[in-house]
PDB file of N, CA and C in Angstrom:
ATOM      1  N   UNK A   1     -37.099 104.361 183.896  1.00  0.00           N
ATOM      2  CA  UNK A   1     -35.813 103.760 184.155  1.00  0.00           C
ATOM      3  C   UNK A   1     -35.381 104.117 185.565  1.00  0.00           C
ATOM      4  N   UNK A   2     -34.618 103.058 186.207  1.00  0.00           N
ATOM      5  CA  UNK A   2     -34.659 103.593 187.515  1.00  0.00           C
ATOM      6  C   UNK A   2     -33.725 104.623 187.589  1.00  0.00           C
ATOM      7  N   UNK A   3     -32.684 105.068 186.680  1.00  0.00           N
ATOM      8  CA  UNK A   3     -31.534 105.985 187.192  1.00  0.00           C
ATOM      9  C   UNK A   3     -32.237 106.809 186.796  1.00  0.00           C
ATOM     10  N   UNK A   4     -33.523 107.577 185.980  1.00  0.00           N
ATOM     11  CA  UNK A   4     -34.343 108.607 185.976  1.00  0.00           C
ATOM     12  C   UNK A   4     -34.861 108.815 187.768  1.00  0.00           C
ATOM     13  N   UNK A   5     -34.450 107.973 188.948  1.00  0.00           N
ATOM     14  CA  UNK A   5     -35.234 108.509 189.854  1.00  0.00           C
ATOM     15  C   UNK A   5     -34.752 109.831 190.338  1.00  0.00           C
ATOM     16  N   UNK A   6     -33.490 109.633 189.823  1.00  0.00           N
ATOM     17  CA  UNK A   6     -32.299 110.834 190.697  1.00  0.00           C
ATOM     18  C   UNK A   6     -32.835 112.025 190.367  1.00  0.00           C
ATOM     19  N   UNK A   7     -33.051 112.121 189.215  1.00  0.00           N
ATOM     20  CA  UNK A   7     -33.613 113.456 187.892  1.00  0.00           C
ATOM     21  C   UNK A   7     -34.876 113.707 188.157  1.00  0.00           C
ATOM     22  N   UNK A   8     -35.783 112.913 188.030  1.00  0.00           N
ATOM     23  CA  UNK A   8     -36.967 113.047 188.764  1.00  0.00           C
ATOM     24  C   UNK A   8     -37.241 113.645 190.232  1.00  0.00           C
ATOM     25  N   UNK A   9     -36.346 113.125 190.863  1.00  0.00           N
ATOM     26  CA  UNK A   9     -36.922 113.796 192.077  1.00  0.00           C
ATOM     27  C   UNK A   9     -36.628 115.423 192.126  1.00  0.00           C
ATOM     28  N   UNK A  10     -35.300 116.404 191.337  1.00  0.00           N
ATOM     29  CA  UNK A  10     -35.207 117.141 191.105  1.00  0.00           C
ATOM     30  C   UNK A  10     -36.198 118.089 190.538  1.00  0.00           C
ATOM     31  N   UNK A  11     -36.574 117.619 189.536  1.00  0.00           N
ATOM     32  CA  UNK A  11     -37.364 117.891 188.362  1.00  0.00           C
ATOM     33  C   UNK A  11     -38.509 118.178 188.325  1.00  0.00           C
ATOM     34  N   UNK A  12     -39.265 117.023 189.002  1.00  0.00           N
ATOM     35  CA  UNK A  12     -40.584 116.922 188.872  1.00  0.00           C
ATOM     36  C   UNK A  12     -41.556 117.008 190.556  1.00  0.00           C
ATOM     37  N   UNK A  13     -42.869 117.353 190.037  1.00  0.00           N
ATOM     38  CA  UNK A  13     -43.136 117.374 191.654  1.00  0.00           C
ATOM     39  C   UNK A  13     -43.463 116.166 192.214  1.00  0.00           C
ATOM     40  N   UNK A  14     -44.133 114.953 191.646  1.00  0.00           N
ATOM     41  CA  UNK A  14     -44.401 113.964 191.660  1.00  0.00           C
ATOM     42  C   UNK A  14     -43.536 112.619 191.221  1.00  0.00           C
ATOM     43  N   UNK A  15     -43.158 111.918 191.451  1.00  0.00           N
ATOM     44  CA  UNK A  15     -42.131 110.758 190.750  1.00  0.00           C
ATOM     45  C   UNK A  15     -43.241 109.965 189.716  1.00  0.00           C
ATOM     46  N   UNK A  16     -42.239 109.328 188.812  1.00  0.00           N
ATOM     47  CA  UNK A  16     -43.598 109.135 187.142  1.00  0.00           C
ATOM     48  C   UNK A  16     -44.752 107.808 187.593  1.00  0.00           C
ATOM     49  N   UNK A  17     -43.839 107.191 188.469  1.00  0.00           N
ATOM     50  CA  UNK A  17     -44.897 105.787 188.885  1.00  0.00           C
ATOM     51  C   UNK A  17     -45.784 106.355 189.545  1.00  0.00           C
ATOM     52  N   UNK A  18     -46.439 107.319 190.597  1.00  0.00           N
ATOM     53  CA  UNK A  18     -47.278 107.380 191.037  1.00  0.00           C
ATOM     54  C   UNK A  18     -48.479 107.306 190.178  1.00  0.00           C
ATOM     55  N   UNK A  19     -49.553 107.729 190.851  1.00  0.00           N
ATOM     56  CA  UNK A  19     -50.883 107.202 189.577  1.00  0.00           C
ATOM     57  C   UNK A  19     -51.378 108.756 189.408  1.00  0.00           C
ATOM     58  N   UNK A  20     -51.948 109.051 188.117  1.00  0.00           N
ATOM     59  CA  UNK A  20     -52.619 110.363 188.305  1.00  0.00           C
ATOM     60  C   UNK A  20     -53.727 110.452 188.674  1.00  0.00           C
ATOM     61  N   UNK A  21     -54.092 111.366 188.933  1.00  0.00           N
ATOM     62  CA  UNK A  21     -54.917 111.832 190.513  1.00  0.00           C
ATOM     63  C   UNK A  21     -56.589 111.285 190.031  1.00  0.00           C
ATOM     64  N   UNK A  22     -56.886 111.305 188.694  1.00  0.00           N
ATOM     65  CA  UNK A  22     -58.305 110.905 188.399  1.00  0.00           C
ATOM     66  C   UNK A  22     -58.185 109.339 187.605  1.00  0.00           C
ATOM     67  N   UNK A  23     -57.066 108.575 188.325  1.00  0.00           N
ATOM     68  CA  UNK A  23     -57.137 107.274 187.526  1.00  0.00           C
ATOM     69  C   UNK A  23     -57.726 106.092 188.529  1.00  0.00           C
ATOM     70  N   UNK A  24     -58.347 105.510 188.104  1.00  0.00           N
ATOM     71  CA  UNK A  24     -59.460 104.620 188.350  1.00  0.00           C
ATOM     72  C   UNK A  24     -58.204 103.182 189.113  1.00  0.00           C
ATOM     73  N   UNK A  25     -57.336 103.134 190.098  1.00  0.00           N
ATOM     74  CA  UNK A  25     -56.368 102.060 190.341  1.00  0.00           C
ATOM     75  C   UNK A  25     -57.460 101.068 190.908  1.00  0.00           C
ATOM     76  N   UNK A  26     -58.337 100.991 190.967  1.00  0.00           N
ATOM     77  CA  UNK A  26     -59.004  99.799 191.137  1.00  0.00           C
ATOM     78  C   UNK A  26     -59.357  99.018 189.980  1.00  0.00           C
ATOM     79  N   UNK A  27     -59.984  99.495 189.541  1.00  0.00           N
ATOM     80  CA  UNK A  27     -59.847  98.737 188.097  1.00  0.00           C
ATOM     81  C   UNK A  27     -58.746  98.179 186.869  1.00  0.00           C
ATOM     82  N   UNK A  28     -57.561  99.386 187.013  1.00  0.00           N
ATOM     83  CA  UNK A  28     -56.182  98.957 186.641  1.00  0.00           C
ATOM     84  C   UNK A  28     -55.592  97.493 187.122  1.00  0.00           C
ATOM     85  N   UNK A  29     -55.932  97.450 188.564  1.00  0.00           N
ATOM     86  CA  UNK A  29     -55.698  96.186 189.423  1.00  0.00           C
ATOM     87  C   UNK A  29     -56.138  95.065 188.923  1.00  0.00           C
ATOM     88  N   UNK A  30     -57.673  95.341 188.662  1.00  0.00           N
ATOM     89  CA  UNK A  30     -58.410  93.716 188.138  1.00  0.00           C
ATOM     90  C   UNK A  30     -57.717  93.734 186.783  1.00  0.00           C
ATOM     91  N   UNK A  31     -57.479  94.582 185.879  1.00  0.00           N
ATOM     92  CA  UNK A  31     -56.824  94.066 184.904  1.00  0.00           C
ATOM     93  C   UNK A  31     -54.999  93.202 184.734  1.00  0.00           C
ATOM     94  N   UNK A  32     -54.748  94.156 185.442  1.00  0.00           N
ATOM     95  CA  UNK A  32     -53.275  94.116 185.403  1.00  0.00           C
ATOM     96  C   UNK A  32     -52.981  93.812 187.022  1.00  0.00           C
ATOM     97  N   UNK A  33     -52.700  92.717 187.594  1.00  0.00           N
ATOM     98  CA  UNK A  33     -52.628  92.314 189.028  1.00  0.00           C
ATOM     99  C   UNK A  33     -50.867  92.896 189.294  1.00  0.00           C
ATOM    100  N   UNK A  34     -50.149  93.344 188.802  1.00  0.00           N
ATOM    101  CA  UNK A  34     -48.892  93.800 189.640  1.00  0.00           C
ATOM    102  C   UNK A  34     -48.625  94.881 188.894  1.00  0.00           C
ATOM    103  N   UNK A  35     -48.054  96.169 189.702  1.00  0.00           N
ATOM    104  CA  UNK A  35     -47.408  97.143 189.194  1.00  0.00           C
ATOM    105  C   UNK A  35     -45.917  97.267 188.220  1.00  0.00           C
ATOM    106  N   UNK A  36     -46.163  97.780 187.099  1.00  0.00           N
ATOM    107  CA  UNK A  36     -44.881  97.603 186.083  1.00  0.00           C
ATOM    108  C   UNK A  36     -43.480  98.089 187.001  1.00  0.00           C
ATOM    109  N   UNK A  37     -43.523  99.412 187.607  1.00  0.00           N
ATOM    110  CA  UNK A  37     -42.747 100.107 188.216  1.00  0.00           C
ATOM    111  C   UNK A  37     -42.601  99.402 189.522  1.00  0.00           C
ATOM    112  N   UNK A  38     -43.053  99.159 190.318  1.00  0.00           N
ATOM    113  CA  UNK A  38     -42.990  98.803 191.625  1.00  0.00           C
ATOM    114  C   UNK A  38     -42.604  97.308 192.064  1.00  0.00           C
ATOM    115  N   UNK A  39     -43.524  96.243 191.497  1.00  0.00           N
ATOM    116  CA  UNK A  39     -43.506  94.557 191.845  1.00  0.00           C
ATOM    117  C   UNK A  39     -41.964  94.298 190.401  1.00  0.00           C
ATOM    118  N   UNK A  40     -41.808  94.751 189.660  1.00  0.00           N
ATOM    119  CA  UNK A  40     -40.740  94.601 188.696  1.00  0.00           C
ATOM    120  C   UNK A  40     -39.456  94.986 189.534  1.00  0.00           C
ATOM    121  N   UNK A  41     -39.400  95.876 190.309  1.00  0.00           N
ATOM    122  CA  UNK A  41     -38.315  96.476 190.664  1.00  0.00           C
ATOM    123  C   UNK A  41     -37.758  95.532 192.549  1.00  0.00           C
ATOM    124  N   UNK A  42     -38.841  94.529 192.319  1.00  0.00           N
ATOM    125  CA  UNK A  42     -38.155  94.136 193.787  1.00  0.00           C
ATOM    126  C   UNK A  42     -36.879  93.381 193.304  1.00  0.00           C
ATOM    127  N   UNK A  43     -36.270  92.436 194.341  1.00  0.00           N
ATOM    128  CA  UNK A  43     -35.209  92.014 194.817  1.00  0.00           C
ATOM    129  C   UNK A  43     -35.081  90.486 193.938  1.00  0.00           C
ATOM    130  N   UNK A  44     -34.313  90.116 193.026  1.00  0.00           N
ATOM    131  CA  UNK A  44     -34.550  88.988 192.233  1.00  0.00           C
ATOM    132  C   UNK A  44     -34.811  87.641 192.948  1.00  0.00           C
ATOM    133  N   UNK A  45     -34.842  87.761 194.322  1.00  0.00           N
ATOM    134  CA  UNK A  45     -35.691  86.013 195.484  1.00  0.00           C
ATOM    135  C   UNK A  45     -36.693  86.474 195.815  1.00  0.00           C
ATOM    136  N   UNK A  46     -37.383  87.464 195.553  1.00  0.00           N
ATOM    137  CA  UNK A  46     -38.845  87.908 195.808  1.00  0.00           C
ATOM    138  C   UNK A  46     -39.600  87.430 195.253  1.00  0.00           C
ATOM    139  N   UNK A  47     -40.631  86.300 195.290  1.00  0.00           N
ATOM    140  CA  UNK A  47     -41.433  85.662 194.185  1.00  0.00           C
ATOM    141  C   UNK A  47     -42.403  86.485 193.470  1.00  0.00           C
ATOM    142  N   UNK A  48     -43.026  87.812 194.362  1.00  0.00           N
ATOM    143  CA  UNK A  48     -44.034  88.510 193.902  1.00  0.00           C
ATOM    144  C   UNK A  48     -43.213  89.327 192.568  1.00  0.00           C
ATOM    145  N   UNK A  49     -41.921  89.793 192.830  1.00  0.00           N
ATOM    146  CA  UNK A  49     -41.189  90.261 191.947  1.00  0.00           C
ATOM    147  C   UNK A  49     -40.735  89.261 190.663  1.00  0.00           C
ATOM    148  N   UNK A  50     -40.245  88.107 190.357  1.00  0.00           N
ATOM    149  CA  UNK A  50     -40.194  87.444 189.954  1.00  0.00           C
ATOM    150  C   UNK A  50     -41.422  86.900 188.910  1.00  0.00           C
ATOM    151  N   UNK A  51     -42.367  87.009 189.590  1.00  0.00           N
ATOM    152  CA  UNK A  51     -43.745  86.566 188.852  1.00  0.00           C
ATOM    153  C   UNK A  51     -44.177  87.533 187.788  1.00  0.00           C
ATOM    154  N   UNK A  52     -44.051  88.796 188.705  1.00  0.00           N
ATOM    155  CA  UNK A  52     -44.310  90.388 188.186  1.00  0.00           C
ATOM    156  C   UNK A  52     -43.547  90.585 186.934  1.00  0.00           C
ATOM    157  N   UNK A  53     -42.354  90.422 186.880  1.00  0.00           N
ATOM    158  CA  UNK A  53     -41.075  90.503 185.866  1.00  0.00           C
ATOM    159  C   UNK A  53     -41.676  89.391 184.560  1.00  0.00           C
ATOM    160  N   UNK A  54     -42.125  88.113 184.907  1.00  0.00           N
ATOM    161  CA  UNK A  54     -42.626  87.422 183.998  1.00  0.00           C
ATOM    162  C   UNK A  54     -43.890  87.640 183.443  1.00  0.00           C
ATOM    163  N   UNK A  55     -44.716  88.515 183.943  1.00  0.00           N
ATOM    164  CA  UNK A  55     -45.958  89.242 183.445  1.00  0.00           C
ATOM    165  C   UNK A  55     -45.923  89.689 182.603  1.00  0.00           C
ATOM    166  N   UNK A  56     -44.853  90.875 183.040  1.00  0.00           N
ATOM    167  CA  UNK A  56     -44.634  91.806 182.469  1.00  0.00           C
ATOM    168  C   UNK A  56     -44.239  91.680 180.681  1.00  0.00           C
ATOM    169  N   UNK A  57     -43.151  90.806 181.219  1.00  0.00           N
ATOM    170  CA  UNK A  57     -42.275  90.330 179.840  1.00  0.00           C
ATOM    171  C   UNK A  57     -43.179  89.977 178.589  1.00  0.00           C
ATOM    172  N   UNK A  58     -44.474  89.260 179.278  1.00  0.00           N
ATOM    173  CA  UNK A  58     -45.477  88.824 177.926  1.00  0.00           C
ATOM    174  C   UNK A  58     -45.985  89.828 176.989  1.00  0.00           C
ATOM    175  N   UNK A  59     -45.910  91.524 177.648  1.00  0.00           N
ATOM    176  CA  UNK A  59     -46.076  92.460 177.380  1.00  0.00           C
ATOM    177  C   UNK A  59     -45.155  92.810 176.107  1.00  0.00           C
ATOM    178  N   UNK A  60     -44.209  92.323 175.771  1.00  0.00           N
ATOM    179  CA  UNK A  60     -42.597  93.198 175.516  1.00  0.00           C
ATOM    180  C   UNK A  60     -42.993  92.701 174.469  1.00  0.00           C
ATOM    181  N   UNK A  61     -42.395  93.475 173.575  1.00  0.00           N
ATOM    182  CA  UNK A  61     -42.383  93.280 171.899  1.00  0.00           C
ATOM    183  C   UNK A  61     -40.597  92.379 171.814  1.00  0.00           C
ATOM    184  N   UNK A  62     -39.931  92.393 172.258  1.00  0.00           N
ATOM    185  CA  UNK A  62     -38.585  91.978 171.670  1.00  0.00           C
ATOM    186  C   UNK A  62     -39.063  90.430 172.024  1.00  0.00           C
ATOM    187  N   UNK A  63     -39.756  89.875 172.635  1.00  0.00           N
ATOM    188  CA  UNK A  63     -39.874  88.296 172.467  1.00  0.00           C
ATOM    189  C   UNK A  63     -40.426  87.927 171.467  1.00  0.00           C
ATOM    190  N   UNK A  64     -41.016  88.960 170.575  1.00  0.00           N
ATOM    191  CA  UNK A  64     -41.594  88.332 168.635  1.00  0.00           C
ATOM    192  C   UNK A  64     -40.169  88.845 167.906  1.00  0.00           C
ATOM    193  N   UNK A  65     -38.810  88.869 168.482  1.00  0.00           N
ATOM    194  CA  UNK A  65     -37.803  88.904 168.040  1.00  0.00           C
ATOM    195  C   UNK A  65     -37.914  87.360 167.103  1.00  0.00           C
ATOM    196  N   UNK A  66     -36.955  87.582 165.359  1.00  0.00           N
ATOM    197  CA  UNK A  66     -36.506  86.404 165.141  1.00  0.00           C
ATOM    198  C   UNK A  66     -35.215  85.680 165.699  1.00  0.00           C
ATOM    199  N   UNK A  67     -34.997  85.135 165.217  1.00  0.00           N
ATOM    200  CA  UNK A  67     -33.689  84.203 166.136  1.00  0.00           C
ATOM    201  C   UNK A  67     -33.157  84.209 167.083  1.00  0.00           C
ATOM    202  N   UNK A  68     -34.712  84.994 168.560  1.00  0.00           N
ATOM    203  CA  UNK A  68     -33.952  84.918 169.662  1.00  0.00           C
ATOM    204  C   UNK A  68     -34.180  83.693 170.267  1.00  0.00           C
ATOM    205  N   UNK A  69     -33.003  83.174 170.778  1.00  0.00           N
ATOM    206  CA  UNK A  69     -32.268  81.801 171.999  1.00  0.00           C
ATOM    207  C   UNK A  69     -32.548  81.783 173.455  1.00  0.00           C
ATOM    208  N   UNK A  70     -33.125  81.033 173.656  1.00  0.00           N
ATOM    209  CA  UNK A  70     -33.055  80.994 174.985  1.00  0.00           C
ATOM    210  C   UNK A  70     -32.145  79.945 175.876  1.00  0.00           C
ATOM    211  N   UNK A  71     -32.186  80.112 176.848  1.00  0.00           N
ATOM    212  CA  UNK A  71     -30.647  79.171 177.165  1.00  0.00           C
ATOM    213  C   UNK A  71     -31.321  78.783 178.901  1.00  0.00           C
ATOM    214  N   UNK A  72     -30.588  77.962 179.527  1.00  0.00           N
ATOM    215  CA  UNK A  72     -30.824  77.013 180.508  1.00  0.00           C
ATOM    216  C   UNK A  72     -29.855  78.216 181.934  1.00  0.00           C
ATOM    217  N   UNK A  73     -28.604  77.946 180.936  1.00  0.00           N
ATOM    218  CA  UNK A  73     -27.369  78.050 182.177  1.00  0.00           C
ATOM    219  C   UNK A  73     -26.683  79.106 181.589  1.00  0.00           C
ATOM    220  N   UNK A  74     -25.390  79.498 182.094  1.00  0.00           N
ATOM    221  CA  UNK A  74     -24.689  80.116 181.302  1.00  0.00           C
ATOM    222  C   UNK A  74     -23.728  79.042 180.600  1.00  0.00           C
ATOM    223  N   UNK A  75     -23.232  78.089 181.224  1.00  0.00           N
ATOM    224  CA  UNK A  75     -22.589  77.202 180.016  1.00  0.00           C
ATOM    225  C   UNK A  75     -23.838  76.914 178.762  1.00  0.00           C
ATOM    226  N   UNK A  76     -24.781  76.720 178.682  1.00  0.00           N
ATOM    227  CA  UNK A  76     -25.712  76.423 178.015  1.00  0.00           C
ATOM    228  C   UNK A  76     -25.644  77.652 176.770  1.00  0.00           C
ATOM    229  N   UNK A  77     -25.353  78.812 177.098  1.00  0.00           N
ATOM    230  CA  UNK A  77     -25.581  79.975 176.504  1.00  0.00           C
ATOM    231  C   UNK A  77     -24.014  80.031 175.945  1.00  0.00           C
ATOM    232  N   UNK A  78     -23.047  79.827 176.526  1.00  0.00           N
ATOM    233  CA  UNK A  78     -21.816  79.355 175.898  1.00  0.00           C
ATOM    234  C   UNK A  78     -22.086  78.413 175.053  1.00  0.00           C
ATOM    235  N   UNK A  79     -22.042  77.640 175.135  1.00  0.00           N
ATOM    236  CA  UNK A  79     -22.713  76.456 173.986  1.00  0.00           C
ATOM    237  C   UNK A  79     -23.299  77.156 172.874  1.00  0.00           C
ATOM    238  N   UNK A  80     -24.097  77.663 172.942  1.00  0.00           N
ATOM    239  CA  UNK A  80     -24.620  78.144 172.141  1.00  0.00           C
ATOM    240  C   UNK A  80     -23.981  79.508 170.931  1.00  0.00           C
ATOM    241  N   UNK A  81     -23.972  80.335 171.660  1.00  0.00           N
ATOM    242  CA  UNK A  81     -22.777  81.120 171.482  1.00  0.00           C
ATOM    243  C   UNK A  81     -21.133  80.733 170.266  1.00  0.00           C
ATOM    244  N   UNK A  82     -20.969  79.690 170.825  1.00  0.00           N
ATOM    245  CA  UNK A  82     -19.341  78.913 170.432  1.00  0.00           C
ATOM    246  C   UNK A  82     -20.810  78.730 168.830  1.00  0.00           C
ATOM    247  N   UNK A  83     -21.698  77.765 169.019  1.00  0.00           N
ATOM    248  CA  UNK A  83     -22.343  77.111 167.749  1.00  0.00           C
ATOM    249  C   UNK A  83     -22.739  78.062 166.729  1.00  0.00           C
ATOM    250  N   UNK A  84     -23.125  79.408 167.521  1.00  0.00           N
ATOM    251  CA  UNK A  84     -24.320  80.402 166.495  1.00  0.00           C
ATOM    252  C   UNK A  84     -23.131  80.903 165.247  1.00  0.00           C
ATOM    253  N   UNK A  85     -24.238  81.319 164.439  1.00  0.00           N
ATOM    254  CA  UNK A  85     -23.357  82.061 163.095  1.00  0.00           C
ATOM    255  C   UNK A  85     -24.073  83.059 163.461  1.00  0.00           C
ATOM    256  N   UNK A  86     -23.273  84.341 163.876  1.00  0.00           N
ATOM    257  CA  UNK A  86     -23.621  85.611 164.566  1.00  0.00           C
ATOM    258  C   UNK A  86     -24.232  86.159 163.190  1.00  0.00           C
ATOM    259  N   UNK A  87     -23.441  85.671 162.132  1.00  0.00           N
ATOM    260  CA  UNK A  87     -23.743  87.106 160.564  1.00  0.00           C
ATOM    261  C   UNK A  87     -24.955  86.708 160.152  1.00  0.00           C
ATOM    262  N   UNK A  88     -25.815  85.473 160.519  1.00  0.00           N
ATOM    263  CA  UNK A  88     -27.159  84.746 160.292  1.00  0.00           C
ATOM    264  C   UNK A  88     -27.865  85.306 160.861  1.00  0.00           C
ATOM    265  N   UNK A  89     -27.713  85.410 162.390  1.00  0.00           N
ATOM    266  CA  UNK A  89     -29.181  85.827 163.653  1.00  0.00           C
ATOM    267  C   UNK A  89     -28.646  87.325 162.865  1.00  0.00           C
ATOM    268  N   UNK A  90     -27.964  88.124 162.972  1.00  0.00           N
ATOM    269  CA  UNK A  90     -27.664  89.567 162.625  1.00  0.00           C
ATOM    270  C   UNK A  90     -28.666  89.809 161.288  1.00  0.00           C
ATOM    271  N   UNK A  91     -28.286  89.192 160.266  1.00  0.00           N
ATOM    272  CA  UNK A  91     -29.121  89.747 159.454  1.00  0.00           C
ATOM    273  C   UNK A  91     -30.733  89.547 159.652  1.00  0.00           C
ATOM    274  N   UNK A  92     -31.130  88.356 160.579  1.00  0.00           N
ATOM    275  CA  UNK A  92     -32.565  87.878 160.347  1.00  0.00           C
ATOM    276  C   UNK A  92     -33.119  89.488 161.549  1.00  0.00           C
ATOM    277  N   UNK A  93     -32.397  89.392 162.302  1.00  0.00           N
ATOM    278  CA  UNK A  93     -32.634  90.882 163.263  1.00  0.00           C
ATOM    279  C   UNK A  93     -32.540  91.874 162.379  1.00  0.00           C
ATOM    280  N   UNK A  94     -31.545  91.589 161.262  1.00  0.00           N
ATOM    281  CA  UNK A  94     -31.680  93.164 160.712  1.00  0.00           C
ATOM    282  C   UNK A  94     -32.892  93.434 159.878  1.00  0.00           C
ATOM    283  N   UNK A  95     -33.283  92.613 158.896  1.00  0.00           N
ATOM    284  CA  UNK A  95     -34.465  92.391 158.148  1.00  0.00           C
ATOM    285  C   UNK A  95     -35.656  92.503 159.360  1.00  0.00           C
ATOM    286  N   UNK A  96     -35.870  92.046 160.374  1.00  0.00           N
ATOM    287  CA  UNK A  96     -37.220  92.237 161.069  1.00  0.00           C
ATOM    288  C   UNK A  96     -37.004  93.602 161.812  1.00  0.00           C
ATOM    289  N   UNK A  97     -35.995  94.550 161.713  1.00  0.00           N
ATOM    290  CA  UNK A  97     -35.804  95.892 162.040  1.00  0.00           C
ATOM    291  C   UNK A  97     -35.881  96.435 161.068  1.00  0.00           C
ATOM    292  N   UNK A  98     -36.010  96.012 159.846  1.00  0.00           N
ATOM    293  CA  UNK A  98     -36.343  97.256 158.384  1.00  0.00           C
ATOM    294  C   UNK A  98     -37.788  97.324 158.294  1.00  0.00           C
ATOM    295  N   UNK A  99     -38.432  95.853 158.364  1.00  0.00           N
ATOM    296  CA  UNK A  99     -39.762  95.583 158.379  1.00  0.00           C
ATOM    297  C   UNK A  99     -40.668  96.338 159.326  1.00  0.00           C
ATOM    298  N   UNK A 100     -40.083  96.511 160.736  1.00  0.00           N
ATOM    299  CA  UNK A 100     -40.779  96.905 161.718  1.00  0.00           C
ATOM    300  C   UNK A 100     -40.457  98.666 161.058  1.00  0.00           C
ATOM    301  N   UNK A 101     -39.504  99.405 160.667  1.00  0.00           N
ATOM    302  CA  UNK A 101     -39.446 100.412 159.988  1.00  0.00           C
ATOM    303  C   UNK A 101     -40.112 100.472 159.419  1.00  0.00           C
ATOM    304  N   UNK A 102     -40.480  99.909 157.736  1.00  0.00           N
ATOM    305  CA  UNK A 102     -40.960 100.221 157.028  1.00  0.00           C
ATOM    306  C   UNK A 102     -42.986 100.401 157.843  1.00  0.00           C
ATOM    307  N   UNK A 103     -43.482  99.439 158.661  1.00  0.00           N
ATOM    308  CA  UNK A 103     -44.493  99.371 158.603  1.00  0.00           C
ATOM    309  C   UNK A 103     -44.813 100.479 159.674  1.00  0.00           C
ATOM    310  N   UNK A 104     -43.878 100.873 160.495  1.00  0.00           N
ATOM    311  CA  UNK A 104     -44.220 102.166 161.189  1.00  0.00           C
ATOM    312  C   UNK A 104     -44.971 103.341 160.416  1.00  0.00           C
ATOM    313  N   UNK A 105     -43.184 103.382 159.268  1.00  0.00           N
ATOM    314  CA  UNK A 105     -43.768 104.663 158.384  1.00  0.00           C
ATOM    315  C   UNK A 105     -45.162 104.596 157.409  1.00  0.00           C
ATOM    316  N   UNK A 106     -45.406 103.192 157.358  1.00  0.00           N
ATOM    317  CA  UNK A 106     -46.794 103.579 156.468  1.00  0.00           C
ATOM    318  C   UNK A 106     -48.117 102.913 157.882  1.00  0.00           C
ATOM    319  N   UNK A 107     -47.952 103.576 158.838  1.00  0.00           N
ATOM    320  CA  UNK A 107     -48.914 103.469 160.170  1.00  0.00           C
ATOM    321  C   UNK A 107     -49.729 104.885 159.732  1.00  0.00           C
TER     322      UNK A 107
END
């Protein structure tokens, strides 16, 4: 998280994004072409950042969320919003948060 940098730099001798000292970053590269920490954290008109951020995201578990919306605009998301039955998406989130519980504990 970036407000861990403050703490980190205190803390630690190294900051957490660097790479550890026997890791193979060439090969990390051919797999994974942008850094999570670094190309994520540029400036939101940066395309390399931008691209990076959408990489990334394919990564993320909350997009196998149920009843998540995606929206255009922010009126669009108003729209939406004014239409949703909050106590509907709530419970379908709550049920795929017991599920994701339950199947942890029997991991």
């Amino acid at each position: 998280h970036v407000g861990n940098r403050r703490i980190m730099r205190r803390t630690a001798t190294a900051s957490y994004h660097y790479p550890m000292p026997d890791s193979n970053r060439t090969e990390l590269r051919l797999l994974h072409v942008y850094d999570p920490f670094v190309d994520t954290a540029r400036r939101p008109a940066d395309p390399i950042g931008t691209e990076a951020r959408s990489y990334w995201s394919e990564y993320s578990e909350y997009l196998l969320l149920p009843g998540l919306l995606h929206f255009a605009s922010t009126a669009d998301l108003l729209a939406q919003l004014q239409a949703m039955d909050g106590q509907r998406v709530s419970a379908k989130l709550g049920k795929a948060y017991r599920e994701d519980m339950e199947e942890m504990r029997s991991f």
